[in-house]
Protein backbone atom coordinates (compact mmCIF):
# COMPACT_ATOMS: atom_id res chain seq x y z
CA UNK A 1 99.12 95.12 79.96
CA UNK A 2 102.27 97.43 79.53
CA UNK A 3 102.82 99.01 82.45
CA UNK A 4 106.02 100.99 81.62
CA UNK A 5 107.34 101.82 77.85
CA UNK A 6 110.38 103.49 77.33
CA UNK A 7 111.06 104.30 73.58
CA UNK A 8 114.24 106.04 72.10
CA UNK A 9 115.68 107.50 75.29
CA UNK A 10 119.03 109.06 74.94
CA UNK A 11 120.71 110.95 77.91
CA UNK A 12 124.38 112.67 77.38
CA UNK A 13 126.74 114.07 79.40
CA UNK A 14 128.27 116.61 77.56
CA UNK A 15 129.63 114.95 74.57
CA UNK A 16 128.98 111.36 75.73
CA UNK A 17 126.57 109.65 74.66
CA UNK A 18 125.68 107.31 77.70
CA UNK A 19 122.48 106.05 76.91
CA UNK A 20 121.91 105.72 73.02
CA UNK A 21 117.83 105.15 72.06
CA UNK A 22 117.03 102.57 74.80
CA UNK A 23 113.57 101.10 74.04
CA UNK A 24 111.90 98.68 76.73
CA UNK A 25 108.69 98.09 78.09
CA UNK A 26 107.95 96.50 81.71
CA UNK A 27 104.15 94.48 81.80
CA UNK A 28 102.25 94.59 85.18
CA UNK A 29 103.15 92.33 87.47
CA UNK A 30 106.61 91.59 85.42
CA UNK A 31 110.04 91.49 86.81
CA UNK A 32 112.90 92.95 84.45
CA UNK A 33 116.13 93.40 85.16
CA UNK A 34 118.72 95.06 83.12
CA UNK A 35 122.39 93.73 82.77
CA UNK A 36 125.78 95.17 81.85
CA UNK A 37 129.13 96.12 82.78
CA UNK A 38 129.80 99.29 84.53
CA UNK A 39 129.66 102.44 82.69
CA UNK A 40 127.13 100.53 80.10
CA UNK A 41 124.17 102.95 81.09
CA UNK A 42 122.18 101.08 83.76
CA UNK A 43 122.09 103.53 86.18
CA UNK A 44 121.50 106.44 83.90
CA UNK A 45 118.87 104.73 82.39
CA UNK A 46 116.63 104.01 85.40
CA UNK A 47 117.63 107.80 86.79
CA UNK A 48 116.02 109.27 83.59
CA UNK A 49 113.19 107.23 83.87
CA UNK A 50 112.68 108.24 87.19
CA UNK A 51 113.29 112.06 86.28
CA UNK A 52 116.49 112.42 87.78
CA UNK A 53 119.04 112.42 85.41
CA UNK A 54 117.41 114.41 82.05
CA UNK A 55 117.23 112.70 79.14
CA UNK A 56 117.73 114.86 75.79
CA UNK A 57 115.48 112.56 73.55
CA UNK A 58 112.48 109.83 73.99
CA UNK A 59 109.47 108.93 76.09
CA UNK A 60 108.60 107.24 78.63
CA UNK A 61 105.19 106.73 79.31
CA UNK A 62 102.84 104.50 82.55
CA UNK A 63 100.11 103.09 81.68
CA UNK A 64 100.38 104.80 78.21
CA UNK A 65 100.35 108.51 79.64
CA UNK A 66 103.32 110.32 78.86
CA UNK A 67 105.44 111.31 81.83
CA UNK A 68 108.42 112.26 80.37
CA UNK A 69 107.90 115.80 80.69
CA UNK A 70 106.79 115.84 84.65
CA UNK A 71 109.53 116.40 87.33
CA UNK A 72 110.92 113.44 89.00
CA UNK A 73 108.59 113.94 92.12
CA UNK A 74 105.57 113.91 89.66
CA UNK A 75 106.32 110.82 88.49
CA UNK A 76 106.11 109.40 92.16
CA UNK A 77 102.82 110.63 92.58
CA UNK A 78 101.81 108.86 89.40
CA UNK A 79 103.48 105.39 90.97
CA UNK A 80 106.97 105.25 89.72
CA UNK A 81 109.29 105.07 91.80
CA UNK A 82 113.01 104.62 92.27
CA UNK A 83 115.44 102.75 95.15
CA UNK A 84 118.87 104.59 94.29
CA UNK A 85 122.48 102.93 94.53
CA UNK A 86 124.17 103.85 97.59
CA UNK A 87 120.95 104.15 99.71
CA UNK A 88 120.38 107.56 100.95
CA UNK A 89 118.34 107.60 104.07
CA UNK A 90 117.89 110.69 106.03
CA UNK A 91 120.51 110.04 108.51
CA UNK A 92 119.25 112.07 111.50
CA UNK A 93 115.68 111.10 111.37
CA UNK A 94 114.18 107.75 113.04
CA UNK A 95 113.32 104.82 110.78
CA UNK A 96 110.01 105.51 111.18
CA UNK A 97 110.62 109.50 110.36
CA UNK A 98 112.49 107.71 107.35
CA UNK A 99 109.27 105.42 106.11
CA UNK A 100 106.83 108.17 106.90
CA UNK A 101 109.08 110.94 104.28
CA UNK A 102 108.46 108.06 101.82
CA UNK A 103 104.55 108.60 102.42
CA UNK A 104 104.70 112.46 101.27
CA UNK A 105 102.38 111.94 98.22
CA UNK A 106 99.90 109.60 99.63
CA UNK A 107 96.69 110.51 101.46
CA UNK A 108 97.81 109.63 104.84
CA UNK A 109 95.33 108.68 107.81
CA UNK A 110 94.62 105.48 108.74
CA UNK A 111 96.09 103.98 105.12
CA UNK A 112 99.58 104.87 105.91
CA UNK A 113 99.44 103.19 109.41
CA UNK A 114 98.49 99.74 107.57
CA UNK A 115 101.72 100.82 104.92
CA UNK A 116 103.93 101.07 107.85
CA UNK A 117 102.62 97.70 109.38
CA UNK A 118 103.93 95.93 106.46
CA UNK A 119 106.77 97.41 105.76
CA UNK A 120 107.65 96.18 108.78
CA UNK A 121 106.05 92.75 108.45
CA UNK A 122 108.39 92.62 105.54
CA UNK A 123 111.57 93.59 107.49
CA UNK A 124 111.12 93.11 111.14
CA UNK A 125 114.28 94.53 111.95
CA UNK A 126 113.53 97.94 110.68
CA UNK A 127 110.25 97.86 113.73
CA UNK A 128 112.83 96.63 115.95
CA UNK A 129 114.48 99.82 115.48
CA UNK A 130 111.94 102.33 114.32
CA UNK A 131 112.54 104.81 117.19
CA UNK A 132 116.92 104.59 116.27
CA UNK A 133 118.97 107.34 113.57
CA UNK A 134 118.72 105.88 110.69
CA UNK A 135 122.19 106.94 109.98
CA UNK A 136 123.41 104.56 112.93
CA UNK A 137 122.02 101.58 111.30
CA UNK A 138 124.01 99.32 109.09
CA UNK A 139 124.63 99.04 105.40
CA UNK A 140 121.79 96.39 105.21
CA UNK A 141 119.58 97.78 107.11
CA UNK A 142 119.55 101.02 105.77
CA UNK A 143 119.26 99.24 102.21
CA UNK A 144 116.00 97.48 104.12
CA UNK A 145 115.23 100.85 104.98
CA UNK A 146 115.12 102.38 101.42
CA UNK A 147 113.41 99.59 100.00
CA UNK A 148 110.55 99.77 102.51
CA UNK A 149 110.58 104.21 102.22
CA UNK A 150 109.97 103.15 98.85
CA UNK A 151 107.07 101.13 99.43
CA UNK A 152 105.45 103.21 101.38
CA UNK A 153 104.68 105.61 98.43
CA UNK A 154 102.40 102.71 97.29
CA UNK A 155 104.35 102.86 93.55
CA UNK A 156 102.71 100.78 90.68
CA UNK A 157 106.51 99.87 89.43
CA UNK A 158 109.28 99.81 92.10
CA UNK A 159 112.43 100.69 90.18
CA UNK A 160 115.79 99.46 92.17
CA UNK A 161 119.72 100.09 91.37
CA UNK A 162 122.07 97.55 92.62
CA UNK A 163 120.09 96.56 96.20
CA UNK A 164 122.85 94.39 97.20
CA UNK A 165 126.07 96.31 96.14
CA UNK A 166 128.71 96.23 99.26
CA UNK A 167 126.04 94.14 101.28
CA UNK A 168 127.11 90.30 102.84
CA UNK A 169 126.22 87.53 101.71
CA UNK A 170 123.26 87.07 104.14
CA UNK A 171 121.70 89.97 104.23
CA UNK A 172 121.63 90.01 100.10
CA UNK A 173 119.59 86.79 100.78
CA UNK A 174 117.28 88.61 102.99
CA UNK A 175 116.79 91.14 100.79
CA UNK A 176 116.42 89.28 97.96
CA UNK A 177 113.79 86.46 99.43
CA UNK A 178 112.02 89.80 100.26
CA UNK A 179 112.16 91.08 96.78
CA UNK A 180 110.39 88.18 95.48
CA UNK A 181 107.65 88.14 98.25
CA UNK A 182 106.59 91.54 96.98
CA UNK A 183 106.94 90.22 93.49
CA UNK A 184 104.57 87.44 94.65
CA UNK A 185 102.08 90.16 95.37
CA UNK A 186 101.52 91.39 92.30
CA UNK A 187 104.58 94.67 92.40
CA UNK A 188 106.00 95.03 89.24
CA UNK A 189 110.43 95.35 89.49
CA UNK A 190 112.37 97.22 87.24
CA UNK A 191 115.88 95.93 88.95
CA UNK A 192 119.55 96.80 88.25
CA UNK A 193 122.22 94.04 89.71
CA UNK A 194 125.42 93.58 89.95
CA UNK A 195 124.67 90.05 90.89
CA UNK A 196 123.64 88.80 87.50
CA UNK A 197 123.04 85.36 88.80
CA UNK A 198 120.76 86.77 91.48
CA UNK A 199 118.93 89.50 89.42
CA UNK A 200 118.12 86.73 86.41
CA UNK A 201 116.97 83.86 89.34
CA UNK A 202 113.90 86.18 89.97
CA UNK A 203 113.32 88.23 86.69
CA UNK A 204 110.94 87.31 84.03
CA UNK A 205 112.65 89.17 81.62
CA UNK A 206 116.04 91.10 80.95
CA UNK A 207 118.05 93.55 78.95
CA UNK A 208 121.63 93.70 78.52
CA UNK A 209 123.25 96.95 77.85
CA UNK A 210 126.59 98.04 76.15
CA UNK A 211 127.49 100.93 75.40
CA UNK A 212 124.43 102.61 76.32
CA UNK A 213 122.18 100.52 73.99
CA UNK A 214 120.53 97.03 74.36
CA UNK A 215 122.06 94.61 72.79
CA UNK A 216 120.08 91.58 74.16
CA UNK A 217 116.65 90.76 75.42
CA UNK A 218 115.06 87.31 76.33
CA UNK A 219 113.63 85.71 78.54
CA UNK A 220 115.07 85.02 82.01
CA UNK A 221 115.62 81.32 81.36
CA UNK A 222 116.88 81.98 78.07
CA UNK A 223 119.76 84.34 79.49
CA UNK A 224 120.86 81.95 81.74
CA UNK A 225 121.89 79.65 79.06
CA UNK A 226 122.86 82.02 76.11
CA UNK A 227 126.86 81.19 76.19
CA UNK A 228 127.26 85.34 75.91
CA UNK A 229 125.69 85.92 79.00
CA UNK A 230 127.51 83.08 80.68
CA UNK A 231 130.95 84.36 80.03
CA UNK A 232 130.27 87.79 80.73
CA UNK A 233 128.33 88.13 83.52
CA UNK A 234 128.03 84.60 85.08
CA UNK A 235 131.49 83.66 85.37
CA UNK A 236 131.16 80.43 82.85
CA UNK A 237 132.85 79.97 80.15
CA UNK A 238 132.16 79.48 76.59
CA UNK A 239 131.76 76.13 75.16
């Protein structure tokens, strides 16, 4: 079943044209990640899906209702939701303050207790320092943080923008061995990554953008060894 379809989007800034009638569609349960050099429209593209950026032309519809027109915390409450680049966490509130702002559009009660639970089953060094400023903790774990805020809105497609950009090497692993645990589960990814290698080792699918349109979709495995791919964004070269 498609979960998400995104047909014809176009966003501009100004004159620019930075994302030029981008159709793709995300089934439940898939992982997709989109590809590109900078400035190629990723992160434009997942910010007007969300309803952050405004697009000036398309749809974008879950489940096949149109959401297009609702504000970007509408689409939340309909189970869309987006991890940003750069992370964002509310710097003077707890980690638990943090997770429990991510749990604004849910019923609450004894549901959200269980949500917390695993979010910090998943990262156990977020409970180890749920009662500490979130602005004190470091780039991974606020980047653990915001993935796990996220969760907490219970979101039927978990939309993420570069999760490991200026992370180390080890903590990228953790992060990354968690995304595909909650890919395991069933949670459908939408994922933007630098790492191409890393983003393509645990997508079904991807995209690669250019210029603010798609210029290539196939399969995960397929990506891997398409020679364009390889040279661009895998450091291999060309046969």
């Amino acid at each position: 079943m498609t979960l998400l379809a995104v047909r014809g989007l176009e966003v501009r800034y100004g004159g620019i044209r930075a994302v030029r009638g981008v159709d793709l569609a995300v089934s439940r349960g898939e992982v997709v990640c989109l590809l590109g050099s900078n400035g190629a429209g990723k992160t434009t593209t997942l910010r007007a899906i969300a309803g952050l950026t405004k697009a000036v032309a398309g749809e974008v519809t879950l489940e096949g209702e149109p959401i297009h027109g609702l504000p970007a915390h509408r689409r939340v409450e309909r189970g869309l939701t987006l991890v940003p680049e750069g992370r964002g966490v509310f710097p003077r509130l707890t980690v638990e303050e943090n997770l429990l702002m991510g749990a604004y559009a849910t019923e609450g009660g004894p549901r959200t207790r269980q949500d917390l639970e695993r979010a910090y089953g998943l990262f156990p060094r977020l409970a180890e320092r749920r009662t500490q400023r979130a602005g004190t903790l470091s780039g991974g774990e606020q980047q653990m943080l915001v993935i796990a805020r996220a969760l907490m809105a219970r979101p039927r497609l978990l939309m993420l923008d570069e999760p490991s950009l200026g992370l180390a090497p080890q903590l990228v692993a953790r992060i990354f061995a968690t995304l595909r645990a909650i890919a395991a589960e069933g949670m459908t990814l939408l994922l933007v990554e630098q790492n191409a290698r890393l983003a393509l080792e645990i997508a079904d699918r991807g995209h690669v953008l250019e210029g603010g349109r798609i210029t290539l979709s196939d399969s995960a495995g397929a990506l891997v060894a398409d020679p364009r791919v390889r040279a661009a964004y895998l450091g291999a070269p060309t046969a």
